[in-house]
Protein backbone atom coordinates (compact mmCIF):
# COMPACT_ATOMS: atom_id res chain seq x y z
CA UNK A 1 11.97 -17.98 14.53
CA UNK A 2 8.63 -19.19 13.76
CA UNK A 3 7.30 -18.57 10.39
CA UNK A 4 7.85 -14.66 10.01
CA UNK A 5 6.79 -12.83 7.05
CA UNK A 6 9.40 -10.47 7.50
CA UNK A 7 12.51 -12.87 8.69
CA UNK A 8 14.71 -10.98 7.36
CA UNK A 9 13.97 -7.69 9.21
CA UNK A 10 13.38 -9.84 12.65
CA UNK A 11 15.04 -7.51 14.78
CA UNK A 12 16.41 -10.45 17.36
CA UNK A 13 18.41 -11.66 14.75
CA UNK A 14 20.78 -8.87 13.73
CA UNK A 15 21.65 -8.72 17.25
CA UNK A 16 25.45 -9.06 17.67
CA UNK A 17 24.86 -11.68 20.64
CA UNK A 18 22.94 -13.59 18.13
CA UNK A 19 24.80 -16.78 17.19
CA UNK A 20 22.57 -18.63 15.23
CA UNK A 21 18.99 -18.58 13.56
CA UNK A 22 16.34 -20.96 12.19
CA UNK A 23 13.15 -20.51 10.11
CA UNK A 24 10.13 -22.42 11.06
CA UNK A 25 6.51 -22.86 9.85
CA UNK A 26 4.17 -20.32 11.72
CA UNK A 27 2.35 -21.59 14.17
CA UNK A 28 -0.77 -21.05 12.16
CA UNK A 29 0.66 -24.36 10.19
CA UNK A 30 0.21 -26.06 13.31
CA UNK A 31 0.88 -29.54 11.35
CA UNK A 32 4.10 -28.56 9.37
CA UNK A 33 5.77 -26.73 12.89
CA UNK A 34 5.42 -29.41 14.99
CA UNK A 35 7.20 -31.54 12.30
CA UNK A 36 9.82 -29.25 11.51
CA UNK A 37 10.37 -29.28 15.65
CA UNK A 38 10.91 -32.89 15.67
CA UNK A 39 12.65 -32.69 12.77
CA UNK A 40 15.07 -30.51 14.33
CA UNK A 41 15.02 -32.28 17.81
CA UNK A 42 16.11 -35.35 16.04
CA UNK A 43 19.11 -33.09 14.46
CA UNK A 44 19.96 -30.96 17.68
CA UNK A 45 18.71 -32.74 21.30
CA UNK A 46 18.89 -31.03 24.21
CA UNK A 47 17.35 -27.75 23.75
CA UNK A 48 14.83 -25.74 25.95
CA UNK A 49 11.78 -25.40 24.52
CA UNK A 50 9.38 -22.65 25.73
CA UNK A 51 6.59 -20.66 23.94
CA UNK A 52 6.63 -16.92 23.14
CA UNK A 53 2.94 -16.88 22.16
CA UNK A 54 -0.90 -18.96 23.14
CA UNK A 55 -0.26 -20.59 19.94
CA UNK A 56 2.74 -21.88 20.88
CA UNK A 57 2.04 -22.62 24.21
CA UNK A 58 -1.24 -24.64 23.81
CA UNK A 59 0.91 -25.97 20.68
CA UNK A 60 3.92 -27.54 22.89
CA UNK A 61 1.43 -29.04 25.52
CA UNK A 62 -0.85 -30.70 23.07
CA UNK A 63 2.47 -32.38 21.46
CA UNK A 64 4.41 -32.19 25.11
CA UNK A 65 5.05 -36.38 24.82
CA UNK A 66 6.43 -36.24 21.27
CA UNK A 67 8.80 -33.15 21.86
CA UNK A 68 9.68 -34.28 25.23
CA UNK A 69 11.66 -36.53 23.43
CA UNK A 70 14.31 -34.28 21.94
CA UNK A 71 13.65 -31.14 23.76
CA UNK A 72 13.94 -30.13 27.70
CA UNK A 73 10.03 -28.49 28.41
CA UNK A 74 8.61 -27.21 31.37
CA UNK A 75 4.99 -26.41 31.19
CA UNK A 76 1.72 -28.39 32.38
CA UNK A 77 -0.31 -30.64 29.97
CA UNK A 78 -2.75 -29.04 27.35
CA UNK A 79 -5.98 -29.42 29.56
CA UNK A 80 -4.42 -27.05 32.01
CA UNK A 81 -3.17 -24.35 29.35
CA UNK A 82 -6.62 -24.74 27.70
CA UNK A 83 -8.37 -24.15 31.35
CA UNK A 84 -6.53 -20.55 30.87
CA UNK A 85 -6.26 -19.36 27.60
CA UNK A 86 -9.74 -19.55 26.58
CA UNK A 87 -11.23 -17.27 28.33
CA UNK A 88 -15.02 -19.15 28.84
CA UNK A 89 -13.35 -21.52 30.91
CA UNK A 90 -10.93 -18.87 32.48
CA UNK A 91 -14.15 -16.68 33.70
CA UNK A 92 -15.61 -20.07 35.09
CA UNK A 93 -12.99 -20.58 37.28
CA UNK A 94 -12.25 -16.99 38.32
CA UNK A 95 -16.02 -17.49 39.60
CA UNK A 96 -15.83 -20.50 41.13
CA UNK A 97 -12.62 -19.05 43.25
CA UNK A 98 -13.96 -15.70 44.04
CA UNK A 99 -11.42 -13.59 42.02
CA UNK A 100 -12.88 -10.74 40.57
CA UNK A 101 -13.52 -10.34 36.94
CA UNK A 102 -15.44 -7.53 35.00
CA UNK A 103 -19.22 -8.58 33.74
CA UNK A 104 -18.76 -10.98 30.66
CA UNK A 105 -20.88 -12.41 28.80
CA UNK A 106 -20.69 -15.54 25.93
CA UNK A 107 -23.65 -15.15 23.61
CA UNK A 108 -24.10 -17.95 20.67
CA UNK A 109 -25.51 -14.83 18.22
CA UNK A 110 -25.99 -11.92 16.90
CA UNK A 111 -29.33 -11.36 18.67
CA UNK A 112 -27.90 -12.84 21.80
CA UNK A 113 -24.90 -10.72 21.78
CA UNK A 114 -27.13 -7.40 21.14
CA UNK A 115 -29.62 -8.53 24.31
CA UNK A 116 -26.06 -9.19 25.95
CA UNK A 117 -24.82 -5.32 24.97
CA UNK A 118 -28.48 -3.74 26.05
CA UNK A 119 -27.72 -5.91 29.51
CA UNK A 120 -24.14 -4.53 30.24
CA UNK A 121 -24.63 -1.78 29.18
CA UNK A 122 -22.84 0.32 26.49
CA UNK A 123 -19.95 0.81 25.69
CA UNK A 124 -18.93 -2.82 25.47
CA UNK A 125 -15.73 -4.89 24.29
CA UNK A 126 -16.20 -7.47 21.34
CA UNK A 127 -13.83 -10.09 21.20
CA UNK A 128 -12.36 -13.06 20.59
CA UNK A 129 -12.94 -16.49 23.37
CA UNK A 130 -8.98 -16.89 22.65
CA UNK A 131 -6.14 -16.22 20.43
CA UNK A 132 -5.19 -19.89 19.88
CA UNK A 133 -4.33 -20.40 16.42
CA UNK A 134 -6.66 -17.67 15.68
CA UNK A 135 -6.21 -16.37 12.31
CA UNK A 136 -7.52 -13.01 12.27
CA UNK A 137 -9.92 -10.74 14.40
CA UNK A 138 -6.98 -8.99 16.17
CA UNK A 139 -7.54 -8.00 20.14
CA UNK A 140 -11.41 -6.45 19.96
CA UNK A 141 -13.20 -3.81 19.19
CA UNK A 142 -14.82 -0.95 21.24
CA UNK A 143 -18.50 -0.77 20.41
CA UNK A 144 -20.53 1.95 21.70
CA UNK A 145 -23.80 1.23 19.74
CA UNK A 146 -26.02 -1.83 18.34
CA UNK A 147 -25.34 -0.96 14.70
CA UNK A 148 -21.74 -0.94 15.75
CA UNK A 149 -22.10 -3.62 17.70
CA UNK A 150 -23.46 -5.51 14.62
CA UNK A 151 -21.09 -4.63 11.83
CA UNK A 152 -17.80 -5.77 14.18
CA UNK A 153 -19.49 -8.87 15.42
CA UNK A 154 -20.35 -9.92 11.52
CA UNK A 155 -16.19 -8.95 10.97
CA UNK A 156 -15.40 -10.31 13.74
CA UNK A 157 -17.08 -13.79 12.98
CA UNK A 158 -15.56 -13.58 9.82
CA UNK A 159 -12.48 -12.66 10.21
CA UNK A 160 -11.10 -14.53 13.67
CA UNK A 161 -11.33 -17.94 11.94
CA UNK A 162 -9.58 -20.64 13.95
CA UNK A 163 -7.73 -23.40 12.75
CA UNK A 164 -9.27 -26.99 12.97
CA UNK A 165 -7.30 -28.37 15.55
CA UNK A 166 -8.31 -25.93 18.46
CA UNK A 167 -11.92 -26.19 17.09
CA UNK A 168 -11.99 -29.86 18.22
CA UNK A 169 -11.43 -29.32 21.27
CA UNK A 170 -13.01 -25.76 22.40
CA UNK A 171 -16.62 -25.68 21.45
CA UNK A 172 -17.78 -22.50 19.92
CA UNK A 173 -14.71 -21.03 19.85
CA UNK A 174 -15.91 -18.75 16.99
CA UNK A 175 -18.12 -17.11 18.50
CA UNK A 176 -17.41 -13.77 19.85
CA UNK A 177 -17.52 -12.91 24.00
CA UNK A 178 -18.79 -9.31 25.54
CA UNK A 179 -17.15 -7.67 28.33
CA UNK A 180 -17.55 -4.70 30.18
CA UNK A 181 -15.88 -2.18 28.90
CA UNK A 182 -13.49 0.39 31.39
CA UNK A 183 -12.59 3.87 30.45
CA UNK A 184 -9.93 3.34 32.56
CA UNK A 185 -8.87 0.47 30.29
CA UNK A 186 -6.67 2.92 28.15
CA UNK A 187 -3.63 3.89 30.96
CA UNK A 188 -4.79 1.61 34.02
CA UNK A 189 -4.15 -1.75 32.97
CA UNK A 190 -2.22 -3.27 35.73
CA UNK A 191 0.12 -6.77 35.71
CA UNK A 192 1.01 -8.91 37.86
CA UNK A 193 4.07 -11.08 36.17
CA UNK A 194 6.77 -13.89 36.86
CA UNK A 195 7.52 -17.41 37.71
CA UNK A 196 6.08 -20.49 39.45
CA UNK A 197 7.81 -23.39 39.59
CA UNK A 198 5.81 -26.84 40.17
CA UNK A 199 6.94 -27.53 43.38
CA UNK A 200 5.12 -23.85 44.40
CA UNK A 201 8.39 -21.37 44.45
CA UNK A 202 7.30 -17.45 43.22
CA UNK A 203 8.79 -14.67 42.03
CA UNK A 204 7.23 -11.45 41.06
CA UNK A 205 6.93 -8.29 39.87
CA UNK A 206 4.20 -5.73 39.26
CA UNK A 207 3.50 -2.98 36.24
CA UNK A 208 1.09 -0.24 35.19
CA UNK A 209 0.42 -0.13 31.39
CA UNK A 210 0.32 3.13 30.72
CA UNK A 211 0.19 3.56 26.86
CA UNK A 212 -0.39 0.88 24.11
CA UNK A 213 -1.34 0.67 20.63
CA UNK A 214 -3.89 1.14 19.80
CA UNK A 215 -4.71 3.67 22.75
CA UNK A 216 -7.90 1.86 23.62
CA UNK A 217 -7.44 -2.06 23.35
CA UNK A 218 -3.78 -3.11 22.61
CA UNK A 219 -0.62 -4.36 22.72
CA UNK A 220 1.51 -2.50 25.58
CA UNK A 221 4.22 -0.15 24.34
CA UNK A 222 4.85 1.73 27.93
CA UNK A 223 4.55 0.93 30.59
CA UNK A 224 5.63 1.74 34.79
CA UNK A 225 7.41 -0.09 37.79
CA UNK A 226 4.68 -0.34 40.62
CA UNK A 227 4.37 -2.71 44.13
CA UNK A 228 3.30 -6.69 43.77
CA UNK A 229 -0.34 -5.79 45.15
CA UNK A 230 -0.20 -9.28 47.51
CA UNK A 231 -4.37 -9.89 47.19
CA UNK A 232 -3.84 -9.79 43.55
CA UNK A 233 -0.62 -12.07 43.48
CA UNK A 234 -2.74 -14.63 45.93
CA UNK A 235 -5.36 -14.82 43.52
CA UNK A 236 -3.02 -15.40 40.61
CA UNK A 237 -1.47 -18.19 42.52
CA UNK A 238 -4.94 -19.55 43.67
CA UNK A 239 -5.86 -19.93 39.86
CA UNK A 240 -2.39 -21.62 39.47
CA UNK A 241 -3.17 -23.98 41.84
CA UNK A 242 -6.77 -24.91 40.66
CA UNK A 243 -5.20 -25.23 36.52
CA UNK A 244 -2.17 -26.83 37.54
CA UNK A 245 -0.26 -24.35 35.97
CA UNK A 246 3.34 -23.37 36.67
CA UNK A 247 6.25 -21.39 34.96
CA UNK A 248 6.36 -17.89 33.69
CA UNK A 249 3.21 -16.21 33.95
CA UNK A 250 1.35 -12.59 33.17
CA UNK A 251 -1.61 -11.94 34.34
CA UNK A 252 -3.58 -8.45 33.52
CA UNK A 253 -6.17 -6.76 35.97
CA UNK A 254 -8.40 -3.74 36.17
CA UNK A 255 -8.85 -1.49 38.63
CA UNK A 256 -12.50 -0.76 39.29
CA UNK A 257 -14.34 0.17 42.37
CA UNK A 258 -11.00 -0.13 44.25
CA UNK A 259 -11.03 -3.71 43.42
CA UNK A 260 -8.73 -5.55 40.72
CA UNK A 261 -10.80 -7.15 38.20
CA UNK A 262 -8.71 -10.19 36.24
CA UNK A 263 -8.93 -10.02 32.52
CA UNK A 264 -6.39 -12.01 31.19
CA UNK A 265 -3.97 -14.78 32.06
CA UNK A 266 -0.78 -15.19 30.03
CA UNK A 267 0.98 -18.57 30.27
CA UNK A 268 4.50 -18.32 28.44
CA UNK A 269 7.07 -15.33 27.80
CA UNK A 270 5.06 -12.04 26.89
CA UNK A 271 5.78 -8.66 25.13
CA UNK A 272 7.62 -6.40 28.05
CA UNK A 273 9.76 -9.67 29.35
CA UNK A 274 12.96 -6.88 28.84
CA UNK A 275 10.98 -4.89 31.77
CA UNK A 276 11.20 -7.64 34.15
CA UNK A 277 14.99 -8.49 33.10
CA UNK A 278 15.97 -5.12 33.39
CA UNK A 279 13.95 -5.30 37.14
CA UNK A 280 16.71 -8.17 38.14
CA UNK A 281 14.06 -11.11 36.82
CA UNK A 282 15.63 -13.04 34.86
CA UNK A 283 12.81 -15.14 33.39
CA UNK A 284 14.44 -17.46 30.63
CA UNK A 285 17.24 -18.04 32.44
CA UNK A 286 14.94 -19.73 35.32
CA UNK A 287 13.03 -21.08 32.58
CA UNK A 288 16.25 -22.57 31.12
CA UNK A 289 17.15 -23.76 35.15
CA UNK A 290 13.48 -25.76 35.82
CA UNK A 291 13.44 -27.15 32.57
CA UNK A 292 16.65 -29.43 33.20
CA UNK A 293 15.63 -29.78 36.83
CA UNK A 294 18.77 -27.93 38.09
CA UNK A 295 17.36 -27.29 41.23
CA UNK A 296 19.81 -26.01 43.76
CA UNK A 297 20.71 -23.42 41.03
CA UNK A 298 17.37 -22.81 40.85
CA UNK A 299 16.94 -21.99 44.37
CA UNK A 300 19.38 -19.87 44.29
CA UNK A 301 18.70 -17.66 41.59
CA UNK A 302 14.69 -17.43 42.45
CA UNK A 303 16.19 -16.37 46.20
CA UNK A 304 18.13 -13.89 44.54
CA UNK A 305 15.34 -12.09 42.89
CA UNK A 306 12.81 -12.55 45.61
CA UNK A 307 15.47 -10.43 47.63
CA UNK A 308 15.73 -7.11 45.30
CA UNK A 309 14.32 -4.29 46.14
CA UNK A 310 15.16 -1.64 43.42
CA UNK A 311 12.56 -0.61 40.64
CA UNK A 312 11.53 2.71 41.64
CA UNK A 313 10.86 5.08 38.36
CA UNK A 314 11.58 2.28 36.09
CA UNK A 315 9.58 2.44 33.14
CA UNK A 316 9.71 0.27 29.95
CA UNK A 317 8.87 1.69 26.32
CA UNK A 318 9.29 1.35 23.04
CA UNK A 319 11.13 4.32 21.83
CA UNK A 320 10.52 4.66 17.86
CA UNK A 321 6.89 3.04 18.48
CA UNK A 322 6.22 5.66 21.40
CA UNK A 323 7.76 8.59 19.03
CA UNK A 324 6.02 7.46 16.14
CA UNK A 325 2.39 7.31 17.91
CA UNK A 326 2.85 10.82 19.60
CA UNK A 327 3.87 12.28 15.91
CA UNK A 328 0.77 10.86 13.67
CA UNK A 329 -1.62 11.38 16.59
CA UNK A 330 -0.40 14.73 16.88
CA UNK A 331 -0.56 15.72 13.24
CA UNK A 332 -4.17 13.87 13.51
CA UNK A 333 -5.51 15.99 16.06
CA UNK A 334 -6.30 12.67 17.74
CA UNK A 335 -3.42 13.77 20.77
CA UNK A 336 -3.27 17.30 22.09
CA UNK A 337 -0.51 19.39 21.85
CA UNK A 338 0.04 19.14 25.73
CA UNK A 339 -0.80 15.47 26.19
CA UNK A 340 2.44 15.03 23.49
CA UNK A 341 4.29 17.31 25.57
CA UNK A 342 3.16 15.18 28.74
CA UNK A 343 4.35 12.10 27.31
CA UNK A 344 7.44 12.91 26.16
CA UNK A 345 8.36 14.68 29.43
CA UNK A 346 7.36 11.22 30.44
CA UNK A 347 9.73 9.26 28.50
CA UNK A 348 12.49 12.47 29.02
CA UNK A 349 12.41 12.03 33.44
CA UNK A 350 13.35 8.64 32.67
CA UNK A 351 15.81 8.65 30.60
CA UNK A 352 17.59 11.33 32.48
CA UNK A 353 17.72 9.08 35.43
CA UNK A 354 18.85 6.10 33.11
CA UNK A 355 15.82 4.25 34.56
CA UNK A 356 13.82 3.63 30.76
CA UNK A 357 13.78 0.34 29.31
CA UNK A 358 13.87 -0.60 25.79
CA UNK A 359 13.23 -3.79 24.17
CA UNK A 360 14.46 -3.02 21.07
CA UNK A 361 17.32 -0.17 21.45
CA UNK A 362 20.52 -0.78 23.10
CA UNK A 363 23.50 1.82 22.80
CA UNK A 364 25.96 -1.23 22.81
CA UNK A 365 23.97 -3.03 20.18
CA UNK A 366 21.82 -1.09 17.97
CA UNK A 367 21.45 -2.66 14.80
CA UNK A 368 18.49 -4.55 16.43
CA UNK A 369 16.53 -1.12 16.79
CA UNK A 370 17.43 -0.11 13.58
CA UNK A 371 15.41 -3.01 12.13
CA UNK A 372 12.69 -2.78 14.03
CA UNK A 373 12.11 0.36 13.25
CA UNK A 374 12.37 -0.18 9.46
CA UNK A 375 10.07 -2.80 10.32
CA UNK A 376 7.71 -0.77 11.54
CA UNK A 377 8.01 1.67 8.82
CA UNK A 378 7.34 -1.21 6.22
CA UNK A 379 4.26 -2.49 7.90
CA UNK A 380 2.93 1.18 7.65
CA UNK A 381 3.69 1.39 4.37
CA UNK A 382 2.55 -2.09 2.60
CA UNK A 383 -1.03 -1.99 5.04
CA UNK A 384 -1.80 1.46 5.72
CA UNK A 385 -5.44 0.81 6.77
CA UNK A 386 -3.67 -0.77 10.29
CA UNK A 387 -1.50 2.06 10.60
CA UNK A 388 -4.33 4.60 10.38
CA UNK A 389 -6.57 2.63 12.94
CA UNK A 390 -3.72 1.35 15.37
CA UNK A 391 -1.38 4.50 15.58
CA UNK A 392 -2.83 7.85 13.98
CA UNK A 393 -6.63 7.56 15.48
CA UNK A 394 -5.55 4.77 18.35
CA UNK A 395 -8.45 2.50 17.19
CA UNK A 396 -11.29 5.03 17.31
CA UNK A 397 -13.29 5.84 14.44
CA UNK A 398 -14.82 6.52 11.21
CA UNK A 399 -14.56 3.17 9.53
CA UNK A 400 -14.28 4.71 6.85
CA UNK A 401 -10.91 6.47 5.25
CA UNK A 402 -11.83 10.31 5.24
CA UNK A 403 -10.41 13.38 3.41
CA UNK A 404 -8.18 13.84 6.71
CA UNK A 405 -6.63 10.08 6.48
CA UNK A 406 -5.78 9.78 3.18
CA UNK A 407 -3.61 13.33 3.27
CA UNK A 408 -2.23 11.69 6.24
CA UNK A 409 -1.32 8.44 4.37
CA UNK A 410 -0.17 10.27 1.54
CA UNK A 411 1.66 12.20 3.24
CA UNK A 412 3.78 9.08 5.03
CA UNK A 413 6.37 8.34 2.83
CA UNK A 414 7.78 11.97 2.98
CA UNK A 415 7.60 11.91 6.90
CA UNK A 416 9.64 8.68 6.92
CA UNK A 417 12.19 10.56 4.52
């Protein structure tokens, strides 16, 4: 457990499979982590080490010889994570190899980036060139206007400060990008996700993100079983093969134009991994196989989930999130009355048919859903200004806290009761 705030309501670790638990530096404390890793290598050899986040995983590359020593890793060298996760070099490539991307743009200023916005055309997304030890700015912002455009690029400068050791070696990496932005970006995110191993076995499966938080940029909290498009899965492997990259991978695309346009390229465990598991991938334990070169078993276990063919009406979601989102948007007026309705009926199909996933709730252990939801609950509570922007408007606006919002925050403690 790196570093969290909130260790003590970490849901993973009041799970009843859970055996043992450590508490690290964040990863923002790039310096002290890495230290308390060795530290703990030296203690306990033999452990898999694999990153959960692009802090981590740029993090464990960069130091790869050093932890190599104590810990079993299976990842490519920094250069190659770096070629990915920031996304200047990420678009270069994508060019260079014919994989479509949508328009995007890396202006140096304020005046670049509003001749950039006139260019695209509005509305455009603002944000960050990569979340590498990134210490603010969050995923983007929407911005539909120059004035908007020029308040969140002045936040966003100011607020997605990066710490010094990814500075030296990503120039500019503080200055905002512009992309394109898709309407359809809300429900039609689709992802390709899996595992490569370096000698060029693949496994795969395919999603539609249907709902996330906040509605129009954000983290994935529902999402649907749908067929490995094989163009799309080609072009992920292409970009493998020109990084160097292999292991578990998630890659994002839009549909546009009947095409799929890449937009982002995550190298390490991700957010819906339980979707995949549940979907007979089972990514750490392949991770766990590669990284101690246990081939044969290896083999036989990627065979094995190359070979299944289940997955229809599966769905993945985040239960209390999902209820919780449909409730304040509701009481908001930000979610119709039959758009709740169509959601939940959603949520209700699948569960029927025993086909929903959930990363957090488990009927055999459920003190782990317990916490996260009181979690949740305390995050609302202690910064309220999130919880207005991510889950009762879904990151539209006013900026501003109106008349409307603060009843509705007010009101928040007696709707948890």
């Amino acid at each position: 457990m790196a570093g969290d705030p909130l260790e003590l309501s970490a849901p993973a670790r009041w799970s009843k499979y859970v055996t043992r638990w450590e508490s690290a530096p964040s990863a923002l404390k790039a310096t002290q982590l890495v230290d308390w890793l060795l530290e703990f290598g030296r203690r306990n050899p033999g452990h898999v080490l694999y990153p959960t986040s692009d802090d981590l995983a740029w993090l464990f590359a960069e130091h790869s010889a050093e932890l190599g020593a104590f810990y079993h890793l299976y990842q490519p060298g920094a250069a190659s994570l770096l070629k990915l996760l920031d996304k200047r070099s990420l678009k270069s490539i994508c060019d260079e190899l014919g994989i479509p991307t949508p328009p995007t743009l890396f202006p140096e200023t304020a005046r670049e980036a509003l001749r950039g916005a006139e260019e695209l055309g509005y509305p455009v997304l603002l944000k960050p060139r990569t979340q590498v030890l990134q210490k603010g700015g969050g995923k983007g912002h929407i911005v539909r206007s120059a004035a908007e455009l020029q308040f969140f690029y002045d936040k966003l400068l100011a607020a997605a400060a990066h710490e010094p050791l990814i500075r030296e070696h990503i120039s500019g990496v503080h200055q905002p990008m512009l992309q394109g932005y898709r309407e359809v970006a809300a429900e039609r995110v689709y992802s390709i996700s899996g595992f490569l191993s370096h000698d060029g076995q693949v496994v795969a499966r395919a999603a539609r993100k249907v709902l996330q938080r906040p509605r129009r940029v954000g983290v994935g909290i529902c999402f649907e079983a749908a067929p490995v498009d094989e163009q799309a899965l080609n072009d992920v492997l292409r970009l493998c093969r020109a990084t160097g990259y292999y292991g578990v991978f998630e890659v994002e695309f839009l549909r546009h134009d009947d095409r799929l346009e890449l937009i982002d390229f995550n190298p390490r465990f991700y957010g819906q991994l339980a979707f995949d598991i549940g979907r007979e991938l089972p990514l750490p334990h392949l991770v766990w196989l590669a990284a101690q070169r246990r081939e044969a078993e290896l083999q036989e276990e990627v065979a094995r989930a190359q070979a299944w063919q289940g997955g229809d009406g599966l769905v993945y979601c985040n239960r209390f999130t999902f209820s919780l989102m449909l409730t304040m948007q509701s009481i908001s007026g930000r979610m119709t009355s039959a758009e709740v309705t169509r959601w939940r009926e959603w949520l209700r199909r699948s569960r029927n048919r025993e086909k929903a996933v959930d990363a957090m709730y488990s009927a055999n252990d459920v003190a782990p859903g317990v916490v996260s939801a009181f979690r949740e609950l305390s995050r609302a509570l202690r910064h309220p200004r999130d919880f207005y922007r991510q889950v009762i408007v879904g990151g539209l606006l006013p900026l501003l806290f109106d008349d409307e919002a603060l009843e509705l925050l007010s009101s928040l403690p007696k709707l948890i009761a």
